[in-house]
ModelCIF file with pLDDT and N, C-alpha, C, O atoms, coordinates in Angstrom:
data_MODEL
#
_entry.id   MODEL 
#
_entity.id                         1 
_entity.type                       polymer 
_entity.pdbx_number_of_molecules   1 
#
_entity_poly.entity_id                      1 
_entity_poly.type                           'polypeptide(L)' 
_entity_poly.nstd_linkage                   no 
_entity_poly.nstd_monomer                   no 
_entity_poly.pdbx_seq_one_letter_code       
;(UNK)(UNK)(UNK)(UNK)(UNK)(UNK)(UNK)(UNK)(UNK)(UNK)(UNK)(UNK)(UNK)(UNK)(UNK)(UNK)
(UNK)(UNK)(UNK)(UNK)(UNK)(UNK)(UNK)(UNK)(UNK)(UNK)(UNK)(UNK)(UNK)(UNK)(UNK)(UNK)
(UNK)(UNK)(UNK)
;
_entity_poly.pdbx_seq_one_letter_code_can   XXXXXXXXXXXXXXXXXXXXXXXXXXXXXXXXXXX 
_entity_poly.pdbx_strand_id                 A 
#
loop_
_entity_poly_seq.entity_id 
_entity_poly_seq.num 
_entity_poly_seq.mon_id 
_entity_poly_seq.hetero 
1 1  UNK n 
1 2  UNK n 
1 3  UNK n 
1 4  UNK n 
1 5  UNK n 
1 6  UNK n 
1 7  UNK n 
1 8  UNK n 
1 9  UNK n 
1 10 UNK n 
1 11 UNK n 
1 12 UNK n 
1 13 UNK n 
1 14 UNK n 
1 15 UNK n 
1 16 UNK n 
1 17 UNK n 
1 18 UNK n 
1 19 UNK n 
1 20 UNK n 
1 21 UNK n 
1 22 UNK n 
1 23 UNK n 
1 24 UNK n 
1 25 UNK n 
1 26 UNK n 
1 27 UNK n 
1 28 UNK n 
1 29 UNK n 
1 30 UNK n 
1 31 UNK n 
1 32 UNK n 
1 33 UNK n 
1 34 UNK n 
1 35 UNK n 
#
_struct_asym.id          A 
_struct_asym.entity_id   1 
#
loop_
_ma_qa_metric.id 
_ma_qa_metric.mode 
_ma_qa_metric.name 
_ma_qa_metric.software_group_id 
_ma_qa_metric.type 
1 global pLDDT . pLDDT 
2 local  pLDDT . pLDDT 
#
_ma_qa_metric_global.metric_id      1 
_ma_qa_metric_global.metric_value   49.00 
_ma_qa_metric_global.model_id       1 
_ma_qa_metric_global.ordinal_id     1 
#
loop_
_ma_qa_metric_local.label_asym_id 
_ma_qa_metric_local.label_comp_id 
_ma_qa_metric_local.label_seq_id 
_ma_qa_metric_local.metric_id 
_ma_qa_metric_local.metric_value 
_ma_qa_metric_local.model_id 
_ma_qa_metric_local.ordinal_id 
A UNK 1  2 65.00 1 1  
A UNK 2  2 70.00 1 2  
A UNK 3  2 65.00 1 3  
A UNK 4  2 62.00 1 4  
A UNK 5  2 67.00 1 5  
A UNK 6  2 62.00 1 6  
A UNK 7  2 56.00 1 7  
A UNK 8  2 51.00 1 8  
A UNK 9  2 47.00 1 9  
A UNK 10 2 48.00 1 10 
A UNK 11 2 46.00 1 11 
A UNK 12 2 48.00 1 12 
A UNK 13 2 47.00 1 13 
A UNK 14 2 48.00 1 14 
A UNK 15 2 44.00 1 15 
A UNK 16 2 46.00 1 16 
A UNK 17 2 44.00 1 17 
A UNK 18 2 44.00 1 18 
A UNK 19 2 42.00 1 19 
A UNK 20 2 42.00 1 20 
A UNK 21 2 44.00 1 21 
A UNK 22 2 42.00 1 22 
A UNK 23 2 42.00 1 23 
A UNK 24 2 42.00 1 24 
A UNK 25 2 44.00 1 25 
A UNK 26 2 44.00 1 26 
A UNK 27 2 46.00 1 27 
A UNK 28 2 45.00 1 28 
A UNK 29 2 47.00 1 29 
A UNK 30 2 44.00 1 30 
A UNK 31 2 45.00 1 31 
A UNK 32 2 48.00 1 32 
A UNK 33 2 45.00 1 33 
A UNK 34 2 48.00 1 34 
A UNK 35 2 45.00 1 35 
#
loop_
_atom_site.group_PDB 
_atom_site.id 
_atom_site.type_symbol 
_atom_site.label_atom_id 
_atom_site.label_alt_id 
_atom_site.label_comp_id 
_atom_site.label_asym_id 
_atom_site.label_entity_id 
_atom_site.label_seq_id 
_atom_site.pdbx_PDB_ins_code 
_atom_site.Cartn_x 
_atom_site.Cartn_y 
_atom_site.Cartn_z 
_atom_site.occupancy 
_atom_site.B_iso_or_equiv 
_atom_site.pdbx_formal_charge 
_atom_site.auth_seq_id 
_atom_site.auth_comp_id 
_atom_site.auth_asym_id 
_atom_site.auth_atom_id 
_atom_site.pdbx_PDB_model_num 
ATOM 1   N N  . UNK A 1 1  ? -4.988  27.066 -7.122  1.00 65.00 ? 1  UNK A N  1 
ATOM 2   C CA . UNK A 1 1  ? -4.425  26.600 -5.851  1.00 65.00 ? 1  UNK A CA 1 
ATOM 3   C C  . UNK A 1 1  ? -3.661  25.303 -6.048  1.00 65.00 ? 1  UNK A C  1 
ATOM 4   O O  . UNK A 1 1  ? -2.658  24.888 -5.467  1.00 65.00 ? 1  UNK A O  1 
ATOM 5   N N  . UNK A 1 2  ? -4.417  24.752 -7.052  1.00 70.00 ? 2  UNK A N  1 
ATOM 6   C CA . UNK A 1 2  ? -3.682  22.959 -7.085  1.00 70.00 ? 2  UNK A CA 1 
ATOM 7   C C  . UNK A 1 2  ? -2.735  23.220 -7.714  1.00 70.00 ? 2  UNK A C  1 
ATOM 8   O O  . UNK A 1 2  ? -2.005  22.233 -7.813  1.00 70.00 ? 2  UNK A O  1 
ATOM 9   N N  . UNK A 1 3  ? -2.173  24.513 -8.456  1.00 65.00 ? 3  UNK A N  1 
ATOM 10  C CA . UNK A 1 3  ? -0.938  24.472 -9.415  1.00 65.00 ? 3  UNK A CA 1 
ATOM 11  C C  . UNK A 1 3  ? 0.024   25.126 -8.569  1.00 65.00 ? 3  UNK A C  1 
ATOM 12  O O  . UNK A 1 3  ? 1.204   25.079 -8.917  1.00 65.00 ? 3  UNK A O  1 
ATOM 13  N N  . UNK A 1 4  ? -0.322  25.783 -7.416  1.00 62.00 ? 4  UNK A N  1 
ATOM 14  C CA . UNK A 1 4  ? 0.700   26.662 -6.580  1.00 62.00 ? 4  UNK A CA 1 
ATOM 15  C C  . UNK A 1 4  ? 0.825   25.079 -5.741  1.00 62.00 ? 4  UNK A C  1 
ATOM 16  O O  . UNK A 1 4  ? 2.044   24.923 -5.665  1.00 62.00 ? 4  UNK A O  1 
ATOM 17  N N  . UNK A 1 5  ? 0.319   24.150 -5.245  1.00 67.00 ? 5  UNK A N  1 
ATOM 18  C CA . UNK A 1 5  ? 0.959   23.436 -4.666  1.00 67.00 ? 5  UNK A CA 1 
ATOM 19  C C  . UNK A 1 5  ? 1.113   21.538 -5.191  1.00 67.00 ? 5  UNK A C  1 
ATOM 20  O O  . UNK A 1 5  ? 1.142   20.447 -4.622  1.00 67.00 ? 5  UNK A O  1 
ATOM 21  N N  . UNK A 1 6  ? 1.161   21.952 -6.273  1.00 62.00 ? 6  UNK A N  1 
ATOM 22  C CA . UNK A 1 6  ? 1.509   20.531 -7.285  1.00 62.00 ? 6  UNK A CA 1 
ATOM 23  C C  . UNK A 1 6  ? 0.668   19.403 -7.200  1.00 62.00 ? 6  UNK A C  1 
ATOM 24  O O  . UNK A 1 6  ? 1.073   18.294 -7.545  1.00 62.00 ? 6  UNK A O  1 
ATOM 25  N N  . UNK A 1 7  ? -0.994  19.684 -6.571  1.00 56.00 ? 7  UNK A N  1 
ATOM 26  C CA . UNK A 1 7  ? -1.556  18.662 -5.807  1.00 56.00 ? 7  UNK A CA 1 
ATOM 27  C C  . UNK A 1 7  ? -2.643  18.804 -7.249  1.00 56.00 ? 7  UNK A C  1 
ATOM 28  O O  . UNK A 1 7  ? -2.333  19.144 -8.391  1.00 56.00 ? 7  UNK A O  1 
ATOM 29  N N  . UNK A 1 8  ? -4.015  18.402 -6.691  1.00 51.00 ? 8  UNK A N  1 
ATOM 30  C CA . UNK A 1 8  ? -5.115  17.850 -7.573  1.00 51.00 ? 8  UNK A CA 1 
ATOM 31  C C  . UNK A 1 8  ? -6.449  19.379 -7.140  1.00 51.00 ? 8  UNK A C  1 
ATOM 32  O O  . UNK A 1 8  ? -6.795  19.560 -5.973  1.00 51.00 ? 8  UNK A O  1 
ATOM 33  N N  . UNK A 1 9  ? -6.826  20.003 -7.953  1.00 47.00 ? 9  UNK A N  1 
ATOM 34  C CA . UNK A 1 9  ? -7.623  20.696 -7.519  1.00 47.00 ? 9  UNK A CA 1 
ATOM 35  C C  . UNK A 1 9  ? -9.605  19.782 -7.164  1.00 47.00 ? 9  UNK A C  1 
ATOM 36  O O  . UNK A 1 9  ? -10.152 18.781 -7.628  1.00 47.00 ? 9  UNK A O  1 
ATOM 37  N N  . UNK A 1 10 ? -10.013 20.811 -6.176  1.00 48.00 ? 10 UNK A N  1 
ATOM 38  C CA . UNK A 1 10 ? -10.834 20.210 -5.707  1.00 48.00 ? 10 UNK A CA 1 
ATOM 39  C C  . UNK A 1 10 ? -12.140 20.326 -6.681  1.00 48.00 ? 10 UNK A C  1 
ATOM 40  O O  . UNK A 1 10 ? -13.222 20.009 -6.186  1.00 48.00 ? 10 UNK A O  1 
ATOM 41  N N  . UNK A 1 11 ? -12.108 20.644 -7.673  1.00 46.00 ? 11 UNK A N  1 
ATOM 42  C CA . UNK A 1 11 ? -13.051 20.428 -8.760  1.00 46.00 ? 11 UNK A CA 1 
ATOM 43  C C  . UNK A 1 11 ? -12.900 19.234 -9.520  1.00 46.00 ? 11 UNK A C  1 
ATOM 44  O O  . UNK A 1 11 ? -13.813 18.647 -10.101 1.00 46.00 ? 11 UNK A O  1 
ATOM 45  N N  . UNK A 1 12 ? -11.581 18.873 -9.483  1.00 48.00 ? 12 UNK A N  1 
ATOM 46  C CA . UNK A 1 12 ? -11.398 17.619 -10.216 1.00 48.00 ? 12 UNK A CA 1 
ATOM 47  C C  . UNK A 1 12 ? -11.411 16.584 -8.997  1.00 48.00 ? 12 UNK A C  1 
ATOM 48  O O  . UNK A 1 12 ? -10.390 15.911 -9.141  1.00 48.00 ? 12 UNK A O  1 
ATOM 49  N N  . UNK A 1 13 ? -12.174 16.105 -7.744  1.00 47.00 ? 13 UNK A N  1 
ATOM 50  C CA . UNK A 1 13 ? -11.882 15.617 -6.940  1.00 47.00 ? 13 UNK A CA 1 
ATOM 51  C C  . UNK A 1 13 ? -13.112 13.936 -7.077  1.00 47.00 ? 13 UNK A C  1 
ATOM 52  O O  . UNK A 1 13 ? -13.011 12.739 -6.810  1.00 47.00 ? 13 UNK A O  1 
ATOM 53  N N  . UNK A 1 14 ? -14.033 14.755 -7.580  1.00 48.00 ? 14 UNK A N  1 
ATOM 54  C CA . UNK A 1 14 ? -15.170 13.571 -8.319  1.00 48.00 ? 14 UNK A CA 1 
ATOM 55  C C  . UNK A 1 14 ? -14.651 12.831 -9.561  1.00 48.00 ? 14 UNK A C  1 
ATOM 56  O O  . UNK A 1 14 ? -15.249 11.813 -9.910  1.00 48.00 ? 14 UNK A O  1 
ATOM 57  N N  . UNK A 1 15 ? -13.641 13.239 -10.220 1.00 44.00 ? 15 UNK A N  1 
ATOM 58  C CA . UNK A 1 15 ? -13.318 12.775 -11.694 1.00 44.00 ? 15 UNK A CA 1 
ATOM 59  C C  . UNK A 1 15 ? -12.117 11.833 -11.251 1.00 44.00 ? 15 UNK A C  1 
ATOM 60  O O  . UNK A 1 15 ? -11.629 11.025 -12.041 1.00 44.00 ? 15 UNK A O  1 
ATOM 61  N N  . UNK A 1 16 ? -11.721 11.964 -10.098 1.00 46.00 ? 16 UNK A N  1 
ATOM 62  C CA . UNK A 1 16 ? -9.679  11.326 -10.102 1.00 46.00 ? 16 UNK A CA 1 
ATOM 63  C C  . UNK A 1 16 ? -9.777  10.800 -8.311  1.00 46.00 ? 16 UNK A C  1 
ATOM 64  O O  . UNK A 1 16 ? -8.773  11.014 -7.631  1.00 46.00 ? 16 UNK A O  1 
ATOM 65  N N  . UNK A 1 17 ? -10.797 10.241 -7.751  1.00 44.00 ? 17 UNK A N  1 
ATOM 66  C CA . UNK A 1 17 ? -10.883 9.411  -6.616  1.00 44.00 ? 17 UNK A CA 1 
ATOM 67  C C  . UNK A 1 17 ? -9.397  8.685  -6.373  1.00 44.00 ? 17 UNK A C  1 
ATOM 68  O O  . UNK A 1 17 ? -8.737  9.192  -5.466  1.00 44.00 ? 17 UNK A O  1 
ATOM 69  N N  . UNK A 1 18 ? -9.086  8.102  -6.737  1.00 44.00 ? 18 UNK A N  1 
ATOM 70  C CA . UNK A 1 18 ? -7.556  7.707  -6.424  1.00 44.00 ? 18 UNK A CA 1 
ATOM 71  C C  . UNK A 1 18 ? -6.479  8.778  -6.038  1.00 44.00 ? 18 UNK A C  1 
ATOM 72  O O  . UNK A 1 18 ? -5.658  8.536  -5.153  1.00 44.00 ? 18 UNK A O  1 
ATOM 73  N N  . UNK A 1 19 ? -6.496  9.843  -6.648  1.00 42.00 ? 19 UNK A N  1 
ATOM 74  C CA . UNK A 1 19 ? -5.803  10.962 -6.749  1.00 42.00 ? 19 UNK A CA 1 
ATOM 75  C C  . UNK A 1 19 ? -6.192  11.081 -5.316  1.00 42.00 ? 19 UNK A C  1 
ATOM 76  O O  . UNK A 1 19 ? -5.270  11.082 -4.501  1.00 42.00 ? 19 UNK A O  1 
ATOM 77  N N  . UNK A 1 20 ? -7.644  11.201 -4.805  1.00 42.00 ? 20 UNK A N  1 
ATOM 78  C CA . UNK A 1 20 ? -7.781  11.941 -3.730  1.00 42.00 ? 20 UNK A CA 1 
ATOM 79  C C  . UNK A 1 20 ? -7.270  11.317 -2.539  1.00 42.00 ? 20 UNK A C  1 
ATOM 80  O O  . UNK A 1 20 ? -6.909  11.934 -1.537  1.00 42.00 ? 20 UNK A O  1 
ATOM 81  N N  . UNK A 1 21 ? -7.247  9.583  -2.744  1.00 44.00 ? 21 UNK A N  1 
ATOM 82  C CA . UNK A 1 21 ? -7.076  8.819  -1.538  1.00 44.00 ? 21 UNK A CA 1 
ATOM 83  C C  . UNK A 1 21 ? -5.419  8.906  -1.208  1.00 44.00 ? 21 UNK A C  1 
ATOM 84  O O  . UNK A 1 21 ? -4.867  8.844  -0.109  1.00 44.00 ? 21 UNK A O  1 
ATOM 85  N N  . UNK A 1 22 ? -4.965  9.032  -2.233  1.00 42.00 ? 22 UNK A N  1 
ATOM 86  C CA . UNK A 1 22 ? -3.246  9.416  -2.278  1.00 42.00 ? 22 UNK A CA 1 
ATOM 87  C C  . UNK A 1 22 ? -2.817  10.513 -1.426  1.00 42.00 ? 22 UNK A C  1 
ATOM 88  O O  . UNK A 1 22 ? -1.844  10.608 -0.679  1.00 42.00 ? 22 UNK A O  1 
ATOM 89  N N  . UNK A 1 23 ? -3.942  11.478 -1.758  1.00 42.00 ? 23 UNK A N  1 
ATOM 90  C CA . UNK A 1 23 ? -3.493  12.553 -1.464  1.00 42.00 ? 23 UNK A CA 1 
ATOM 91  C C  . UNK A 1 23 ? -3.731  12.857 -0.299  1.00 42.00 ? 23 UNK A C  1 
ATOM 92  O O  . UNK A 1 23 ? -3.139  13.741 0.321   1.00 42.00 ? 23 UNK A O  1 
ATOM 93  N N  . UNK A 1 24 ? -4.977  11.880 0.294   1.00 42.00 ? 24 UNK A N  1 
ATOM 94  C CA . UNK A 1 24 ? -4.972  12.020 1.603   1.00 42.00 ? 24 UNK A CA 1 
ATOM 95  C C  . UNK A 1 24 ? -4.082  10.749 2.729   1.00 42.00 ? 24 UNK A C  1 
ATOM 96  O O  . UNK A 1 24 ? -4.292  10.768 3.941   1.00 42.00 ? 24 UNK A O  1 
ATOM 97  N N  . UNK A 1 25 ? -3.477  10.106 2.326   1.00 44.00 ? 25 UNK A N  1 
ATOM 98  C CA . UNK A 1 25 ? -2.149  9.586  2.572   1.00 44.00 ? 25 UNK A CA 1 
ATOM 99  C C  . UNK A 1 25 ? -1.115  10.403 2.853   1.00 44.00 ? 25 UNK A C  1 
ATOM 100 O O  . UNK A 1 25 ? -0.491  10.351 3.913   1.00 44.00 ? 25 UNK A O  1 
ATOM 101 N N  . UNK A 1 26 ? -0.826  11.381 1.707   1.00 44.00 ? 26 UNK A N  1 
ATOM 102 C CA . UNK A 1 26 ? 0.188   11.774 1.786   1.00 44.00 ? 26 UNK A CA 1 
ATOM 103 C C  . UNK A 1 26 ? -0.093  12.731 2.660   1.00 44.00 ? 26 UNK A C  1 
ATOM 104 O O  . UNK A 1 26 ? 0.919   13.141 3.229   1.00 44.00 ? 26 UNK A O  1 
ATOM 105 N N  . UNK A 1 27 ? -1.173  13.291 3.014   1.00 46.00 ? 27 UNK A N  1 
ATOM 106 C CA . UNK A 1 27 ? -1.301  14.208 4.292   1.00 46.00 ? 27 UNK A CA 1 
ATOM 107 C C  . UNK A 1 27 ? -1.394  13.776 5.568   1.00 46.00 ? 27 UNK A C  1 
ATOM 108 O O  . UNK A 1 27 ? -1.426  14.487 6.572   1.00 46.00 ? 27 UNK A O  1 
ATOM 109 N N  . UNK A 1 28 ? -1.445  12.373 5.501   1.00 45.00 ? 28 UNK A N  1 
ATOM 110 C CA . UNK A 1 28 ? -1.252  11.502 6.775   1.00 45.00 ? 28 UNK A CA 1 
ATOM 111 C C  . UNK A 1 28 ? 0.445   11.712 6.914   1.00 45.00 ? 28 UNK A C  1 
ATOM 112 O O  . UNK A 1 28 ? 1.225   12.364 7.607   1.00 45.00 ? 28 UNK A O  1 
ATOM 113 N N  . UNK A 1 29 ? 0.486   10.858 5.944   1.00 47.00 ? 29 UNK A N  1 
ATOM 114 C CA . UNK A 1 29 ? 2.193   10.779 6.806   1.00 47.00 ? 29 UNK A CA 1 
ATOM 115 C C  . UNK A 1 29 ? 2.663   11.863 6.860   1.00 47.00 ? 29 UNK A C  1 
ATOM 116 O O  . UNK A 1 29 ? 3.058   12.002 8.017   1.00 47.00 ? 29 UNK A O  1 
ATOM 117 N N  . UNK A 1 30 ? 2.989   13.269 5.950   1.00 44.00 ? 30 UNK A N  1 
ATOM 118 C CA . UNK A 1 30 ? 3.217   14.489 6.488   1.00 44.00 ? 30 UNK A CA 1 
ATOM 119 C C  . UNK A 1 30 ? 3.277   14.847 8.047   1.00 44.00 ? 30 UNK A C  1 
ATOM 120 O O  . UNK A 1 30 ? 4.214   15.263 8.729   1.00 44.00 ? 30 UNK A O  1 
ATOM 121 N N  . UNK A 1 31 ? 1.445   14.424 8.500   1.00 45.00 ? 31 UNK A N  1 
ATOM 122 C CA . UNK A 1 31 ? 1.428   14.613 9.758   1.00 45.00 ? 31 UNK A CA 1 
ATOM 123 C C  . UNK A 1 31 ? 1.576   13.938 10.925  1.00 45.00 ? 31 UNK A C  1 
ATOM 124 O O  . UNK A 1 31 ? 1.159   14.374 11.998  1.00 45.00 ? 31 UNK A O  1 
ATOM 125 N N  . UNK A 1 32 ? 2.390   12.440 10.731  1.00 48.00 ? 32 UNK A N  1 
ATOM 126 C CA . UNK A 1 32 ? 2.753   11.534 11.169  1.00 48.00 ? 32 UNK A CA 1 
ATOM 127 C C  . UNK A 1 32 ? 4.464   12.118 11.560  1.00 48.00 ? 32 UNK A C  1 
ATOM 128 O O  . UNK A 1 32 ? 5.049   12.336 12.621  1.00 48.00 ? 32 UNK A O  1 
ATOM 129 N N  . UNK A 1 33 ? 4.788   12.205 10.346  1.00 45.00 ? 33 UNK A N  1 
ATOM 130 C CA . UNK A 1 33 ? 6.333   12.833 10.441  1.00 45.00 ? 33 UNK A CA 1 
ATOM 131 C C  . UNK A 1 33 ? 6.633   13.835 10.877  1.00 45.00 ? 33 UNK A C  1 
ATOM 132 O O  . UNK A 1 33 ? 7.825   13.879 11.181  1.00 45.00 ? 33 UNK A O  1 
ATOM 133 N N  . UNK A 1 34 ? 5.601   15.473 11.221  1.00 48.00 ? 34 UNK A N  1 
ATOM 134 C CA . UNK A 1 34 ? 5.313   16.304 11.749  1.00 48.00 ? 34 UNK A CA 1 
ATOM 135 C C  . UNK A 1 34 ? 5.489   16.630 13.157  1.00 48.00 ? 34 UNK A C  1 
ATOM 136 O O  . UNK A 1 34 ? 5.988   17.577 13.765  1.00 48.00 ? 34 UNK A O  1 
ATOM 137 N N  . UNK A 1 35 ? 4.692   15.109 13.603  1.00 45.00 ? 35 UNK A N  1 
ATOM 138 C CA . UNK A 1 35 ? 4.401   14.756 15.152  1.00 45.00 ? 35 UNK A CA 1 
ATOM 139 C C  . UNK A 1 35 ? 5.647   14.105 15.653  1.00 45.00 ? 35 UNK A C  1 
ATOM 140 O O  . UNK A 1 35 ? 5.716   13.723 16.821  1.00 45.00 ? 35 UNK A O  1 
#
């Protein structure tokens, strides 16, 4: 799934914490810009 959408898979989500906080940023503003 993480390679169909260029993101971080959720098995690696304990190993790469930064990765995750990014990534949930970037799903903020997505849905900031959305709205």
């Amino acid at each position: 799934k993480a390679a169909k959408t260029g993101g971080s898979s959720a098995s690696d989500a304990d190993s790469d914490k930064p990765a995750k906080k990014t990534a949930a940023k970037t799903t903020a503003s997505k849905a900031t810009t959305q709205k």
